[in-house]
C-alpha atoms as a PDB file:
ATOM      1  CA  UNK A   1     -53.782 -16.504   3.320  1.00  0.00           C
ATOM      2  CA  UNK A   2     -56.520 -15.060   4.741  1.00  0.00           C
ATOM      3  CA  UNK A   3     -55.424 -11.201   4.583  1.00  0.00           C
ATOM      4  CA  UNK A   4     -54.911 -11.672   0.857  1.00  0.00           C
ATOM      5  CA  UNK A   5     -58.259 -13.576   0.075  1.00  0.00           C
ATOM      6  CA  UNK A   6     -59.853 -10.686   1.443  1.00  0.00           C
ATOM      7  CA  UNK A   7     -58.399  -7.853  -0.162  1.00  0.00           C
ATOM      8  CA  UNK A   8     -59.365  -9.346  -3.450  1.00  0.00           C
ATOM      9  CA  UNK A   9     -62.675  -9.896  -1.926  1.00  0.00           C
ATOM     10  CA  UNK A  10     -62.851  -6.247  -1.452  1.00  0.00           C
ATOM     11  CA  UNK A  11     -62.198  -5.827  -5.097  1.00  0.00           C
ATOM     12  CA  UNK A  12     -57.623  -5.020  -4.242  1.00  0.00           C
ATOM     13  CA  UNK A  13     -55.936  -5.225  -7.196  1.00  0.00           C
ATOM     14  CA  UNK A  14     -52.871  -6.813  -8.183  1.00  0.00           C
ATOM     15  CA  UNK A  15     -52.841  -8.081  -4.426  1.00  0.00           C
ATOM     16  CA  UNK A  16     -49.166  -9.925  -3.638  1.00  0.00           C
ATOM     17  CA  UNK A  17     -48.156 -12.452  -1.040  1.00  0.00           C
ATOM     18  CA  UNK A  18     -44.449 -12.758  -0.142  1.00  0.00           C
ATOM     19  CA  UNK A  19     -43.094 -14.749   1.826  1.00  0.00           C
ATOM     20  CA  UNK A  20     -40.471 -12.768   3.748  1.00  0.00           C
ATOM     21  CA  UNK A  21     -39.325 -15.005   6.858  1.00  0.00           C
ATOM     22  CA  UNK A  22     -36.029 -15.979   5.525  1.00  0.00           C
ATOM     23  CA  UNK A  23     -35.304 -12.393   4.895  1.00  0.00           C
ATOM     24  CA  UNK A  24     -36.386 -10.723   7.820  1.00  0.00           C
ATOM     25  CA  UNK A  25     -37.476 -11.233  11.210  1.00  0.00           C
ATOM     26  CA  UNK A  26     -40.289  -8.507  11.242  1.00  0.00           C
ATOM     27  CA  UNK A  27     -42.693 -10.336   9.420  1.00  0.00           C
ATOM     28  CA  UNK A  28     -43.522 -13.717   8.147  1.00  0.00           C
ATOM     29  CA  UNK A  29     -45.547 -12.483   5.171  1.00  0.00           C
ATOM     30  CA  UNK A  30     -46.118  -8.831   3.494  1.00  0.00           C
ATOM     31  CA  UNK A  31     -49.803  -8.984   2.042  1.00  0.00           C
ATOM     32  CA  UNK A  32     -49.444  -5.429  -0.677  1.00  0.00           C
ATOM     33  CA  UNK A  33     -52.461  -4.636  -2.762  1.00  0.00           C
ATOM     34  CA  UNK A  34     -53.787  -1.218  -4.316  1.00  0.00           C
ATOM     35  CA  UNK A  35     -57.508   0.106  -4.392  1.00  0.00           C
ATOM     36  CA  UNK A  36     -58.783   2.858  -7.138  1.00  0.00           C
ATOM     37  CA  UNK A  37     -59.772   5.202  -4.402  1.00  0.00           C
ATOM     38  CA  UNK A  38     -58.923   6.810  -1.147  1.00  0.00           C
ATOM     39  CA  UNK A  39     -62.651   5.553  -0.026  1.00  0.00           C
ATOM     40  CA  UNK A  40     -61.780   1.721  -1.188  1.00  0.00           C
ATOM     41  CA  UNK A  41     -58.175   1.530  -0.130  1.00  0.00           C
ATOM     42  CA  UNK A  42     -59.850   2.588   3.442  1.00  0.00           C
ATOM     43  CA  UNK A  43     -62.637  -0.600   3.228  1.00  0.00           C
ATOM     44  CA  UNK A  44     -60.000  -2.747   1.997  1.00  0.00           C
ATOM     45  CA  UNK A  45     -57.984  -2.131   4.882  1.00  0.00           C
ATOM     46  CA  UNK A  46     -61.026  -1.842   7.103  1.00  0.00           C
ATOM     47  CA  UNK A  47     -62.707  -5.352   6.033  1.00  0.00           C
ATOM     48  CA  UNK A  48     -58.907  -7.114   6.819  1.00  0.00           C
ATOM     49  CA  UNK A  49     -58.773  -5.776   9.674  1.00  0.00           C
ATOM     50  CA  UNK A  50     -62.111  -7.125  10.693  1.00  0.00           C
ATOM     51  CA  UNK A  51     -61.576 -10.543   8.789  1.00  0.00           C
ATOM     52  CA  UNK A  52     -58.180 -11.508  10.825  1.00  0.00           C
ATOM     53  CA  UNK A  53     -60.151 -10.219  14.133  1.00  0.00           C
ATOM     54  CA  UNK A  54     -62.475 -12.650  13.359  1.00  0.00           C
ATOM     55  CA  UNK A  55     -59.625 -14.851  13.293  1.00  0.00           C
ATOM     56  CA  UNK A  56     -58.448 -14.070  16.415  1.00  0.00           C
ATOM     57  CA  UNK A  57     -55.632 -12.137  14.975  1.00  0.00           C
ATOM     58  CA  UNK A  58     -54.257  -8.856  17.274  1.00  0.00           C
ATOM     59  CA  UNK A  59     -53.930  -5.814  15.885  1.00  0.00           C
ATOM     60  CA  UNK A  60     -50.676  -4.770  16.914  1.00  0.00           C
ATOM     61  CA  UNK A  61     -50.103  -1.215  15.284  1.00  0.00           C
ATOM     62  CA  UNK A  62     -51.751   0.564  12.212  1.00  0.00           C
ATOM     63  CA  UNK A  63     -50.962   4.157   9.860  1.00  0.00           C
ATOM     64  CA  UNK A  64     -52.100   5.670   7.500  1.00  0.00           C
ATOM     65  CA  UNK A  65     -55.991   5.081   7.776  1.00  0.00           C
ATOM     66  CA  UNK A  66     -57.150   8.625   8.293  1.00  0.00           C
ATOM     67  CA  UNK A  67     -55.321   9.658   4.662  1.00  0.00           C
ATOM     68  CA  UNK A  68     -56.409   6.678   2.638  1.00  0.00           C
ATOM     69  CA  UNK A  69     -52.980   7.073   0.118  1.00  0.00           C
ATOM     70  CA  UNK A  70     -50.920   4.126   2.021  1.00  0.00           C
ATOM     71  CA  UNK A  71     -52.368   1.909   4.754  1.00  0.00           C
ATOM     72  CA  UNK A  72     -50.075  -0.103   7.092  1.00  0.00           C
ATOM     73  CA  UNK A  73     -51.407  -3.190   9.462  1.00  0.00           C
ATOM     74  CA  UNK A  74     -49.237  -4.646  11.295  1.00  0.00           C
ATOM     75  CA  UNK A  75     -50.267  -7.934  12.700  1.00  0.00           C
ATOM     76  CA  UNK A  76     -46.472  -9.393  13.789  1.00  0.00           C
ATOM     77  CA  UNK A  77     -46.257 -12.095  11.323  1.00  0.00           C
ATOM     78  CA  UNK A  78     -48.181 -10.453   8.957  1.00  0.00           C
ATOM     79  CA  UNK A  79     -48.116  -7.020   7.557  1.00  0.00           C
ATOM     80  CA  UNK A  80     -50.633  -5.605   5.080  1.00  0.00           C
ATOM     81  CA  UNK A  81     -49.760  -2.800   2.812  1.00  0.00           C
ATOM     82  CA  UNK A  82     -52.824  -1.506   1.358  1.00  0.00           C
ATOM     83  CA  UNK A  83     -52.164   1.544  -1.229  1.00  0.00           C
ATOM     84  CA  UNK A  84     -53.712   4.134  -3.296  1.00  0.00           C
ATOM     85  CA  UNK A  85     -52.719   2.522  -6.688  1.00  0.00           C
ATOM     86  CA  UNK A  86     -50.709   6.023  -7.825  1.00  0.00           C
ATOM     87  CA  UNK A  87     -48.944   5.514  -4.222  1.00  0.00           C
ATOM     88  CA  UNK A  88     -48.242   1.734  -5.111  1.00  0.00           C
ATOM     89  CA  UNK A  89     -46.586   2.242  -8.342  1.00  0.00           C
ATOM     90  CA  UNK A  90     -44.309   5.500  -6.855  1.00  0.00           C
ATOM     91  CA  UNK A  91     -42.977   3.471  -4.112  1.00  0.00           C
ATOM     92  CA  UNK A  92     -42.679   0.320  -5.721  1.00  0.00           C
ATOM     93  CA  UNK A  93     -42.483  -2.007  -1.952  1.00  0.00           C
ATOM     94  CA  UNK A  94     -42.400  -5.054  -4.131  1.00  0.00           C
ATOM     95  CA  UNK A  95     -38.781  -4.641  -5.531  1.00  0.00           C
ATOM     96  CA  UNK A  96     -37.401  -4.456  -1.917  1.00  0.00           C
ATOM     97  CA  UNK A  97     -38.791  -7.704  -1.279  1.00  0.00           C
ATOM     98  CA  UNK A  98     -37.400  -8.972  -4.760  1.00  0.00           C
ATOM     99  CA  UNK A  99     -36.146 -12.174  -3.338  1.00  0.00           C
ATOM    100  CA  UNK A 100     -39.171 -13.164  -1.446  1.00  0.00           C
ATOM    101  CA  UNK A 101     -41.264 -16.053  -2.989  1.00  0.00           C
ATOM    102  CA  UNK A 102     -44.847 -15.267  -3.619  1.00  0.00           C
ATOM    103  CA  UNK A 103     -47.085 -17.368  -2.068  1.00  0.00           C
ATOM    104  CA  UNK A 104     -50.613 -18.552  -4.329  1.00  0.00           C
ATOM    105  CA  UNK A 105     -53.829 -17.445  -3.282  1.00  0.00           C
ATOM    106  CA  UNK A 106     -56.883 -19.793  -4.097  1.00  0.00           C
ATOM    107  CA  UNK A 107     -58.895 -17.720  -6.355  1.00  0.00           C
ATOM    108  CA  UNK A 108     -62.047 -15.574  -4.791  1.00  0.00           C
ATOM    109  CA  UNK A 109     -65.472 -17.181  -5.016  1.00  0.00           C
ATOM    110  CA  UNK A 110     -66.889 -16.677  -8.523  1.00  0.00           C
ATOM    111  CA  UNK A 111     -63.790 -15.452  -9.914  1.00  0.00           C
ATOM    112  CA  UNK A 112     -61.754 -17.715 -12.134  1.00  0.00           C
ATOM    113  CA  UNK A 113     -58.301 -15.751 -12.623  1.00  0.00           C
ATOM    114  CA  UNK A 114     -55.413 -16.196 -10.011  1.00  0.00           C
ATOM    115  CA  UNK A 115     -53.794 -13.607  -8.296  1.00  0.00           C
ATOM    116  CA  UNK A 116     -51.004 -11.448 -10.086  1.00  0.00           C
ATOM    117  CA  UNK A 117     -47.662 -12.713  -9.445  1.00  0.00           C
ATOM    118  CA  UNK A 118     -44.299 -10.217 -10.838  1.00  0.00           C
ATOM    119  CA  UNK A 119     -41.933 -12.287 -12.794  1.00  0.00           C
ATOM    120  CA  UNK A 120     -39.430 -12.093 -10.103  1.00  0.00           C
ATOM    121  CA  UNK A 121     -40.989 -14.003  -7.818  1.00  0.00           C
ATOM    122  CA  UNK A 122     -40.136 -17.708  -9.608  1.00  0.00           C
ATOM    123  CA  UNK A 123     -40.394 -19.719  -6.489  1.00  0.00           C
ATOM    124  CA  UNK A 124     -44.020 -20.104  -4.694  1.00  0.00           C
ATOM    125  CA  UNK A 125     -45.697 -22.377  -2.136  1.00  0.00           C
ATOM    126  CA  UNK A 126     -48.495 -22.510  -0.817  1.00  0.00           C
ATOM    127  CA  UNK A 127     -49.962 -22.142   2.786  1.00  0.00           C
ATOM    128  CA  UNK A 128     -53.072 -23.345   4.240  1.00  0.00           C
ATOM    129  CA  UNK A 129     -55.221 -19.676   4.773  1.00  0.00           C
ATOM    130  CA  UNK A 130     -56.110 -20.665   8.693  1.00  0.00           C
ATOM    131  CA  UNK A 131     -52.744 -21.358   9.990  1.00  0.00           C
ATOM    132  CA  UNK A 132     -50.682 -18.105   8.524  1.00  0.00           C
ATOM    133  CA  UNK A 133     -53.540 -15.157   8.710  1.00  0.00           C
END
């Protein structure tokens, strides 16, 4: 998934997948990750945003940008939640979506570890990055 690949490009951590279609009918997949600063959670956001452009992904509605503490994009089947990682870990998104399987991210160039998956996610698949970002 593109919007995933990216944030960890941009240096997100712990950045999740879930796969949220069978639970709701807002979004296909939540992308959540957290940056160390108000400045990188912006260019996290920022650098998706231009990535799924690129893609030919729309835009359809964004918050939280000017603040830096919680950043929403909403690109209908895909929403990314991009946090301040103090803002992450009070609101806790990821144990709303505790029934949602997380979906594995190839691993960034150069970079040899996987993404962080919680234990409560058990059941993953994957999804080829072009057709779902």
């Amino acid at each position: 998934m593109l919007a995933g690949t990216t944030a960890r490009e941009k240096l997100a951590e712990d950045v999740l997948v879930l796969d949220v279609a069978a639970l709701t009918t807002v979004a296909s997949y939540l992308v959540i990750g957290s940056g160390e600063s108000v400045r990188q959670v912006k260019a996290i956001a920022e650098a998706v945003d231009e990535a799924l452009a690129a893609e030919g992904a729309r835009l359809l509605h964004s918050e939280g940008l000017e603040h830096g503490r919680w950043v929403l994009l909403d690109f209908g089947d895909v929403v990314v939640h991009i946090f301040h990682r103090e803002a992450r870990e009070f609101y806790r998104i990821e144990r709303l979506w505790a029934d949602a399987p997380a979906v594995d991210l190839p691993p960034v160039r150069g970079e040899g570890r996987q993404v962080r998956t919680p234990r409560h996610h058990d059941r993953e698949r994957e999804i080829p990055p072009a057709e779902h970002a």
